[in-house]
C-alpha atoms as a PDB file:
ATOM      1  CA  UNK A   1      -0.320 -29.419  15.639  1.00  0.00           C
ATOM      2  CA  UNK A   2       0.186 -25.416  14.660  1.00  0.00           C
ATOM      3  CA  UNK A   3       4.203 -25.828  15.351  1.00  0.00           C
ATOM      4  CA  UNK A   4       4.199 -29.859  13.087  1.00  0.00           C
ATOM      5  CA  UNK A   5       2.300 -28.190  10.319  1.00  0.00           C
ATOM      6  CA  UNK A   6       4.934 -24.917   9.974  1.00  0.00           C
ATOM      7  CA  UNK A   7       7.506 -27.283  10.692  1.00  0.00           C
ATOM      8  CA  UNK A   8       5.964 -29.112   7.142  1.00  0.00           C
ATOM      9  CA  UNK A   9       5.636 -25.622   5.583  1.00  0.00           C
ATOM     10  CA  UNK A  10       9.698 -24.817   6.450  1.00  0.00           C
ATOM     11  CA  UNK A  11      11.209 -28.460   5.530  1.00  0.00           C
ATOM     12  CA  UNK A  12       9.115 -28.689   1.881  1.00  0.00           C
ATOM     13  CA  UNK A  13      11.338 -26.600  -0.060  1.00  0.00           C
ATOM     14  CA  UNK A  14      14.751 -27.178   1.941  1.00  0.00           C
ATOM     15  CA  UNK A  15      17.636 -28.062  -0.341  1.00  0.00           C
ATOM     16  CA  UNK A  16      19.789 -31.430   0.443  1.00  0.00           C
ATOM     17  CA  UNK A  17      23.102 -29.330   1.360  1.00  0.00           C
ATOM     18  CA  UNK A  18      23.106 -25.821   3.568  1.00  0.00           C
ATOM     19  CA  UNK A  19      23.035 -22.622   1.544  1.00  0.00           C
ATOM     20  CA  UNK A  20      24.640 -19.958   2.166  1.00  0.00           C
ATOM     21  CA  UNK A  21      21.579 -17.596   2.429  1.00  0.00           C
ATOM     22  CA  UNK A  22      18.099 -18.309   3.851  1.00  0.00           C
ATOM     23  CA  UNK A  23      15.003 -16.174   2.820  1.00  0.00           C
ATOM     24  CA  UNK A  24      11.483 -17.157   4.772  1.00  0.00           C
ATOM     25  CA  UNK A  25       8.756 -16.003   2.770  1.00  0.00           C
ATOM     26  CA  UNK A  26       5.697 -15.180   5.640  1.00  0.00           C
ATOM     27  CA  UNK A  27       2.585 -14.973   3.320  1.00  0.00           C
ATOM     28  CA  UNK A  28      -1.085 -16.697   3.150  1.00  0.00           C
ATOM     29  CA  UNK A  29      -2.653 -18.634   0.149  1.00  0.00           C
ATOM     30  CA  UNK A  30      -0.751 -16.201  -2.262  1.00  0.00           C
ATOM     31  CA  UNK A  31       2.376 -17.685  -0.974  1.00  0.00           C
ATOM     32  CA  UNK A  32       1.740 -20.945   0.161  1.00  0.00           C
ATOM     33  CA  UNK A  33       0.514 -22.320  -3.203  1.00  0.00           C
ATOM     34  CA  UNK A  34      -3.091 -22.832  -3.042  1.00  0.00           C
ATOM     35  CA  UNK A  35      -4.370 -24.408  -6.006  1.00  0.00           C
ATOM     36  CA  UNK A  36      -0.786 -24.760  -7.883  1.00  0.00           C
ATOM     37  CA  UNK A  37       0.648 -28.092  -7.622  1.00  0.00           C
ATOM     38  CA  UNK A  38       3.778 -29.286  -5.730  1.00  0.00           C
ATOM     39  CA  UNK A  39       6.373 -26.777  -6.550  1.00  0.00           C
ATOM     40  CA  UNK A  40       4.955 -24.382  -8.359  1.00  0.00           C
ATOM     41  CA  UNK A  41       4.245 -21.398  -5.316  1.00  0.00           C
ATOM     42  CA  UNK A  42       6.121 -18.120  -5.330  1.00  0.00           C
ATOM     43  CA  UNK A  43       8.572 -19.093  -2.702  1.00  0.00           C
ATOM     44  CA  UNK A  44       9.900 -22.309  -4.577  1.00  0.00           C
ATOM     45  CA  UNK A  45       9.725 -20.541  -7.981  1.00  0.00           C
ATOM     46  CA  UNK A  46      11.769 -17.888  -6.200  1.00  0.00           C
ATOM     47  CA  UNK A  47      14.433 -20.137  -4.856  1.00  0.00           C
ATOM     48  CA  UNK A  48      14.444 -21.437  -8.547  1.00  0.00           C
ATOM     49  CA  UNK A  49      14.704 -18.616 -10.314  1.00  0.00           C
ATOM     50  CA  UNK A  50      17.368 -17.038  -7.748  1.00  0.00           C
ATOM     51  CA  UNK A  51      19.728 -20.307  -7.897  1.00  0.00           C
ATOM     52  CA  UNK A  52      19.418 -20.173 -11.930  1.00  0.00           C
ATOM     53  CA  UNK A  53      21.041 -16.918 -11.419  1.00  0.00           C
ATOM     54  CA  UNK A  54      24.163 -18.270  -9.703  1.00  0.00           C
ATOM     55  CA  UNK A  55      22.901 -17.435  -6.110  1.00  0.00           C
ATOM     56  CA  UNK A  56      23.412 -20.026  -3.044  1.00  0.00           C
ATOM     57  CA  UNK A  57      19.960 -19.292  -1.475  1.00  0.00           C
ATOM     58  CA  UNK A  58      16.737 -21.086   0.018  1.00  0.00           C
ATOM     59  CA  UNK A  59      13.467 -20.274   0.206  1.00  0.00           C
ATOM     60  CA  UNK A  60      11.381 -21.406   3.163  1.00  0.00           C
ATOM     61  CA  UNK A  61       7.849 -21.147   2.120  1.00  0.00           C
ATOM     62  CA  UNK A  62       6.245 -20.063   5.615  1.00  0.00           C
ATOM     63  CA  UNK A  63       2.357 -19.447   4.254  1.00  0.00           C
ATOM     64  CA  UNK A  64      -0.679 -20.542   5.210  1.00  0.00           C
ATOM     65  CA  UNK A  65      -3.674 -20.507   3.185  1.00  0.00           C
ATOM     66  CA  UNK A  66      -6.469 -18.064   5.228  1.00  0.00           C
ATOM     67  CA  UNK A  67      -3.948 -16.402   7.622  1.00  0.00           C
ATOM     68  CA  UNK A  68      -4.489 -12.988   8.406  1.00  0.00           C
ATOM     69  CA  UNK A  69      -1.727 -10.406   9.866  1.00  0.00           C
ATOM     70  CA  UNK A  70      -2.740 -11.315  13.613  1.00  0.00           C
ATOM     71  CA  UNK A  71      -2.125 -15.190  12.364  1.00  0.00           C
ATOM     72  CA  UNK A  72       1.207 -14.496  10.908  1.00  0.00           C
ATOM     73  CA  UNK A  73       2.371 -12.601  14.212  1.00  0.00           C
ATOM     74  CA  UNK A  74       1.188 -15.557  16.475  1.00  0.00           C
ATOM     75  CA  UNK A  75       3.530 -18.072  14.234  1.00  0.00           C
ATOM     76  CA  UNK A  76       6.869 -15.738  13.333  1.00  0.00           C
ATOM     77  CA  UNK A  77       8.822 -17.542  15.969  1.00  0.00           C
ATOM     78  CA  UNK A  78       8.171 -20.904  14.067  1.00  0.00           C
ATOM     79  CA  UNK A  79       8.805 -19.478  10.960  1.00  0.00           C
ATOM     80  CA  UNK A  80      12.272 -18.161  11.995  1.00  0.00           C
ATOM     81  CA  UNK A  81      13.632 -21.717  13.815  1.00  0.00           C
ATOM     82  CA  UNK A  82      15.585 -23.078  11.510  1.00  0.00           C
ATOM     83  CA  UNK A  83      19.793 -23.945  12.172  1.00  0.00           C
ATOM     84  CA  UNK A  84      20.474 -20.453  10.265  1.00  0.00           C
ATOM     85  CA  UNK A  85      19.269 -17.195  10.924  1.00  0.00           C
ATOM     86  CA  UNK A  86      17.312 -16.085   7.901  1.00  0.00           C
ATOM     87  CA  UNK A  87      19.174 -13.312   5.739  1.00  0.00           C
ATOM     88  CA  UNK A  88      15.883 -12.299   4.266  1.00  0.00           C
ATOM     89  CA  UNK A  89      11.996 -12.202   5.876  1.00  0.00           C
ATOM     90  CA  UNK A  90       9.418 -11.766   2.735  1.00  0.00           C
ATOM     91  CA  UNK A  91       6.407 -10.293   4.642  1.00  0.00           C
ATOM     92  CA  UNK A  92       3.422 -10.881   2.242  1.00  0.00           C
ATOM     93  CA  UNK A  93       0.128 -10.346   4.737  1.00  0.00           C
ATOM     94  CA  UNK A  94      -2.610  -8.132   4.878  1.00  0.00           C
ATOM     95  CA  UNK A  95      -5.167  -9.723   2.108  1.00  0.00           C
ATOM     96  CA  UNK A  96      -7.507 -11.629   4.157  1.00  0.00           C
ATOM     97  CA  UNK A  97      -7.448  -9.098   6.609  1.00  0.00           C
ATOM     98  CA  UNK A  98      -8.773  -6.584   3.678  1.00  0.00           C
ATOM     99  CA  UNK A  99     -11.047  -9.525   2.398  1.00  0.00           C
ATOM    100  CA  UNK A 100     -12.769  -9.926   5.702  1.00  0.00           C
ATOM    101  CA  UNK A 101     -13.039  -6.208   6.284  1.00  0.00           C
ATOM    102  CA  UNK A 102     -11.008  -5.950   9.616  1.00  0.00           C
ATOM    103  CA  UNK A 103     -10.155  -2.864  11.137  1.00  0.00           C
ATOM    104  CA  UNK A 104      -7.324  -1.233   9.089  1.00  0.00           C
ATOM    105  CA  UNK A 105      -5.741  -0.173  12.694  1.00  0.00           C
ATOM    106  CA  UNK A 106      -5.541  -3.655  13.447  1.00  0.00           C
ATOM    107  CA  UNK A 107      -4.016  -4.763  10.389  1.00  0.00           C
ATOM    108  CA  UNK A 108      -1.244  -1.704  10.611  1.00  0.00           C
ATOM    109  CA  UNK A 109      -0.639  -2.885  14.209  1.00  0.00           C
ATOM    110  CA  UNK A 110       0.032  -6.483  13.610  1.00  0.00           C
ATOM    111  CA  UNK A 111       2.585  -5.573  10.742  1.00  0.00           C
ATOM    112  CA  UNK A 112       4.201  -3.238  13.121  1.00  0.00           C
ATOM    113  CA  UNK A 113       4.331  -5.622  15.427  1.00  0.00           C
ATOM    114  CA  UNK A 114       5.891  -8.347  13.042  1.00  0.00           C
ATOM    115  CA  UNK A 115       8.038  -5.992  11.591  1.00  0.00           C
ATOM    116  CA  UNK A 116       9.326  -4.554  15.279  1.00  0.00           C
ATOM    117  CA  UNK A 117      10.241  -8.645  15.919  1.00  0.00           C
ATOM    118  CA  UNK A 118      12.391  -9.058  13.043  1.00  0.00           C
ATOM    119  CA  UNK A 119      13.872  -5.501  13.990  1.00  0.00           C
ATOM    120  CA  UNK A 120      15.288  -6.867  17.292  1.00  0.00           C
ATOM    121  CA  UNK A 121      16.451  -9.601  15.958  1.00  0.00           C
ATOM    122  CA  UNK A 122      18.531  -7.458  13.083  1.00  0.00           C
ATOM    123  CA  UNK A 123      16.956 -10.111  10.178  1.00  0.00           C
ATOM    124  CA  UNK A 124      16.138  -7.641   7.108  1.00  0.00           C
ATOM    125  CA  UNK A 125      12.988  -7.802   5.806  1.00  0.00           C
ATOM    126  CA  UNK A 126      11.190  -7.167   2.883  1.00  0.00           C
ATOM    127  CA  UNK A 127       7.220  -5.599   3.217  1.00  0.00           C
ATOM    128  CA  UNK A 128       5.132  -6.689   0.125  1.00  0.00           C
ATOM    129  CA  UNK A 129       2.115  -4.729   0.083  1.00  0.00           C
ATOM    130  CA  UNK A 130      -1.299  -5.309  -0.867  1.00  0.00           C
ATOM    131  CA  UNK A 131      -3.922  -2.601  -2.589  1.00  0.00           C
ATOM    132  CA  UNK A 132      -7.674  -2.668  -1.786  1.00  0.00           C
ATOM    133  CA  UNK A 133     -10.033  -3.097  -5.165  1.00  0.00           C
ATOM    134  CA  UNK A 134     -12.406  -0.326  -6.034  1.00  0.00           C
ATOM    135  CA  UNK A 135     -15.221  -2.119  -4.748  1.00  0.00           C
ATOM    136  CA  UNK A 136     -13.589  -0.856  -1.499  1.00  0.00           C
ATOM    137  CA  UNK A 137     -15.040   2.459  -0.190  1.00  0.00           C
ATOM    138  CA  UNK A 138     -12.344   4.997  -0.725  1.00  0.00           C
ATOM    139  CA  UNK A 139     -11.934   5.768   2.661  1.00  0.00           C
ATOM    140  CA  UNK A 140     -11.195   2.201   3.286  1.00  0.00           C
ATOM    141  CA  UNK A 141      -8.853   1.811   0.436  1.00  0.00           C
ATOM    142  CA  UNK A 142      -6.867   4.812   1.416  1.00  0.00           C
ATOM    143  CA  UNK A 143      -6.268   4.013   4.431  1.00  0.00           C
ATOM    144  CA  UNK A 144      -5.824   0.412   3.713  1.00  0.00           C
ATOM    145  CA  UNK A 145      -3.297   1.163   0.727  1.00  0.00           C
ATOM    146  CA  UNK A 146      -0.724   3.362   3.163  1.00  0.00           C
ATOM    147  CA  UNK A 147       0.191   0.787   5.749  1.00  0.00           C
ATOM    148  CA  UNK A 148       2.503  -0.746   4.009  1.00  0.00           C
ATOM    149  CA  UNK A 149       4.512   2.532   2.909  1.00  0.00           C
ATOM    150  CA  UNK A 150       4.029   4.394   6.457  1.00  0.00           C
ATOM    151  CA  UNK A 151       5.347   1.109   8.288  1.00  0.00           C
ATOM    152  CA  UNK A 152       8.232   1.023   5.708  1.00  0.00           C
ATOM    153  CA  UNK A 153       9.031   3.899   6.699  1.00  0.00           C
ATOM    154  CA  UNK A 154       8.552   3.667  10.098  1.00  0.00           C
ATOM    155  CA  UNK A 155      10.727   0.742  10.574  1.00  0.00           C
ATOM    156  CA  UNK A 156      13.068   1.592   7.750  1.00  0.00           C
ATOM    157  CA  UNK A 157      12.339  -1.482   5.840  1.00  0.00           C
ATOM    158  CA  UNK A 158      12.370  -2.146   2.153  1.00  0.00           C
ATOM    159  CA  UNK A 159       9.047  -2.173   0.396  1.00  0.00           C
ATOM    160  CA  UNK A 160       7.990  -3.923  -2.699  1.00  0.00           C
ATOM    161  CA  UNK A 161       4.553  -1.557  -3.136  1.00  0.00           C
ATOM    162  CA  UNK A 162       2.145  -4.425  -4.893  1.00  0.00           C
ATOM    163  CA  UNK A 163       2.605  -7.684  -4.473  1.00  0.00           C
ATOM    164  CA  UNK A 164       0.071  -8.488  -7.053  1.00  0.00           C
ATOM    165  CA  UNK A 165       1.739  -5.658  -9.806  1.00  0.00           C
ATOM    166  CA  UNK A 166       0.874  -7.579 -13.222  1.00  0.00           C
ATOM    167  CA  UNK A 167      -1.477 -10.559 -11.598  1.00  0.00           C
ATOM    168  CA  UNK A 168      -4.410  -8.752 -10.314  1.00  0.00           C
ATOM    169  CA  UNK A 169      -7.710  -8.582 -12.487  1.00  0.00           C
ATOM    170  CA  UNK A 170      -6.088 -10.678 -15.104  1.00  0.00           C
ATOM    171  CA  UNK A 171      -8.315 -13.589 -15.766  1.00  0.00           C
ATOM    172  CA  UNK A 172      -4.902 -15.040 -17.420  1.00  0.00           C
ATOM    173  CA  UNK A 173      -2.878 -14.665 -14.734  1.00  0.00           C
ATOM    174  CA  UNK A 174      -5.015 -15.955 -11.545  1.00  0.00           C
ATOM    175  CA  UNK A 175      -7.111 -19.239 -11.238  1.00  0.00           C
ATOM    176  CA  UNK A 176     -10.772 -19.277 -11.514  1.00  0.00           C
ATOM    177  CA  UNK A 177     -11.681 -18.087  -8.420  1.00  0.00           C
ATOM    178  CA  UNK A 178      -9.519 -14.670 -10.084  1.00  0.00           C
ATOM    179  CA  UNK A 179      -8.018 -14.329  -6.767  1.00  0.00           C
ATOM    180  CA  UNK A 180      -5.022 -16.262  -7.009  1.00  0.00           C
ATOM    181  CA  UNK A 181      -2.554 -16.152  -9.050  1.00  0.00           C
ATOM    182  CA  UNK A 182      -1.674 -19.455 -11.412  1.00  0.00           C
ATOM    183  CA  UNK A 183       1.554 -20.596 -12.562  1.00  0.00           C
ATOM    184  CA  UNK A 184       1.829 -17.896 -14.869  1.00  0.00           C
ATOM    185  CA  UNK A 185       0.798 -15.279 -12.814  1.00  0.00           C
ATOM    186  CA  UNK A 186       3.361 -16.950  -9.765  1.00  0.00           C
ATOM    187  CA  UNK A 187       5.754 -16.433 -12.811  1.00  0.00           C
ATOM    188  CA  UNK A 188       5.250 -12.778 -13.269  1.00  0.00           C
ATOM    189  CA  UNK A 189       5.410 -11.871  -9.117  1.00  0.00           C
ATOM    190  CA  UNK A 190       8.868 -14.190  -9.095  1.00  0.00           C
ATOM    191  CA  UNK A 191      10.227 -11.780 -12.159  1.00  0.00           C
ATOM    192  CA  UNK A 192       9.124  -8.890 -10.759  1.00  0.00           C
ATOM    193  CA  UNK A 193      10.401  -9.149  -7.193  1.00  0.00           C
ATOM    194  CA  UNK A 194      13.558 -11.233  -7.328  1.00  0.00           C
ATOM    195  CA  UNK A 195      16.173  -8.494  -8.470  1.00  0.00           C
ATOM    196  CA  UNK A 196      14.986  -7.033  -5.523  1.00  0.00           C
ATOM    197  CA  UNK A 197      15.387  -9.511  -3.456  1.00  0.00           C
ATOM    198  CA  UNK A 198      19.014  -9.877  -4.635  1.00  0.00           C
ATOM    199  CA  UNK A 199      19.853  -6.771  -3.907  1.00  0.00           C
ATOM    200  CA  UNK A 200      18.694  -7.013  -0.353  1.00  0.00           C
ATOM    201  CA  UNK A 201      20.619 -10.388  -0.118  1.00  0.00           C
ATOM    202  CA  UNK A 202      23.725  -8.285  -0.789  1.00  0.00           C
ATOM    203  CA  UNK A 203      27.276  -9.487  -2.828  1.00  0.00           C
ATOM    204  CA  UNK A 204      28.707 -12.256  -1.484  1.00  0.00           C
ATOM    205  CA  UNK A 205      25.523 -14.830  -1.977  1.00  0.00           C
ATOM    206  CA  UNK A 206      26.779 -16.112  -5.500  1.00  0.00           C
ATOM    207  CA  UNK A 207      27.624 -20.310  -5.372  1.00  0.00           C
END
């Protein structure tokens, strides 16, 4: 059932013809669209906004709604099938883990271990990271808050440092449950991390 239901996740955005580029986007509710309707998630507002821009690219949208670090290591495999190689892995993970108060070692080890994956495989990857809120003890939130730059480093990966950068705490940009973020908000994350993501998709993507 786990393998039909990625299988959905992969297939819902696909364009009709093969691009020349493939990006998987391995999030949770922030990237799988929870709330939004069809469409309107960060990874098919990404492919959008990338093919406006002349770029021959698709976006597999690879979240699930709930899925913690140790979820998104146990599906990366089914993420990755596909007939082509992803050019791009978007690794957005590491919220519900802080929202459920898991061990930050566990979190840190679970990235690692994602990001080690995609390592031997040679697939570049992109780390999105994720900030604890002040309600967080500041021991927590320290040591939450450096994963994502220490495994950058670590596994010389690029890092976007906040996912979130413009969406969090606005009531204008997130739903009503102010944790995720609404089409505008989805709007604001897609502008803010797509000329990265070009860059990392290097030259020769362009129709």
């Amino acid at each position: 059932m786990a393998a039909l239901l990625i299988s959905f996740f992969l297939m819902e955005i696909n364009p009709a013809h093969a691009a020349s580029k493939r990006v998987v986007v391995l999030g949770d509710s922030l990237t799988s669209g929870y709330g939004l309707e069809g469409g309107q998630g960060f990874p098919e507002q990404l492919q959008i906004a990338l093919q406006e821009d002349g770029l021959d690219v698709q976006v597999d949208n690879a979240g699930v709604s709930g899925d913690t670090t140790a979820g998104g290591l146990s599906r990366l495999e089914w993420a990755l099938e596909g007939d082509q190689t992803p050019d791009l892995v978007i690794v957005a993970l590491g919220a519900n883990d802080m929202l459920r108060g898991l061990p930050v070692d566990s979190t840190k080890k679970n990235l690692a271990s994602i990001l080690e994956q995609l390592r031997q495989k040679n697939i570049p990857t992109l780390l999105a990271g994720m900030r604890a809120p002040a309600q967080y003890s500041i021991l927590f939130r320290g040591n939450f808050n450096k994963i994502y730059t220490n495994l950058a480093k670590e596994y010389d990966v690029s890092l976007y440092p906040f996912f979130l950068e413009g969406v969090a705490l606005s009531p204008e940009m997130n739903q009503t449950d102010g944790m995720h973020p609404n089409q505008k908000g989805v709007a604001v994350m897609v502008e803010n991390i797509a000329p990265l993501v070009k860059e990392l998709l290097g030259p020769d993507h362009k129709k």
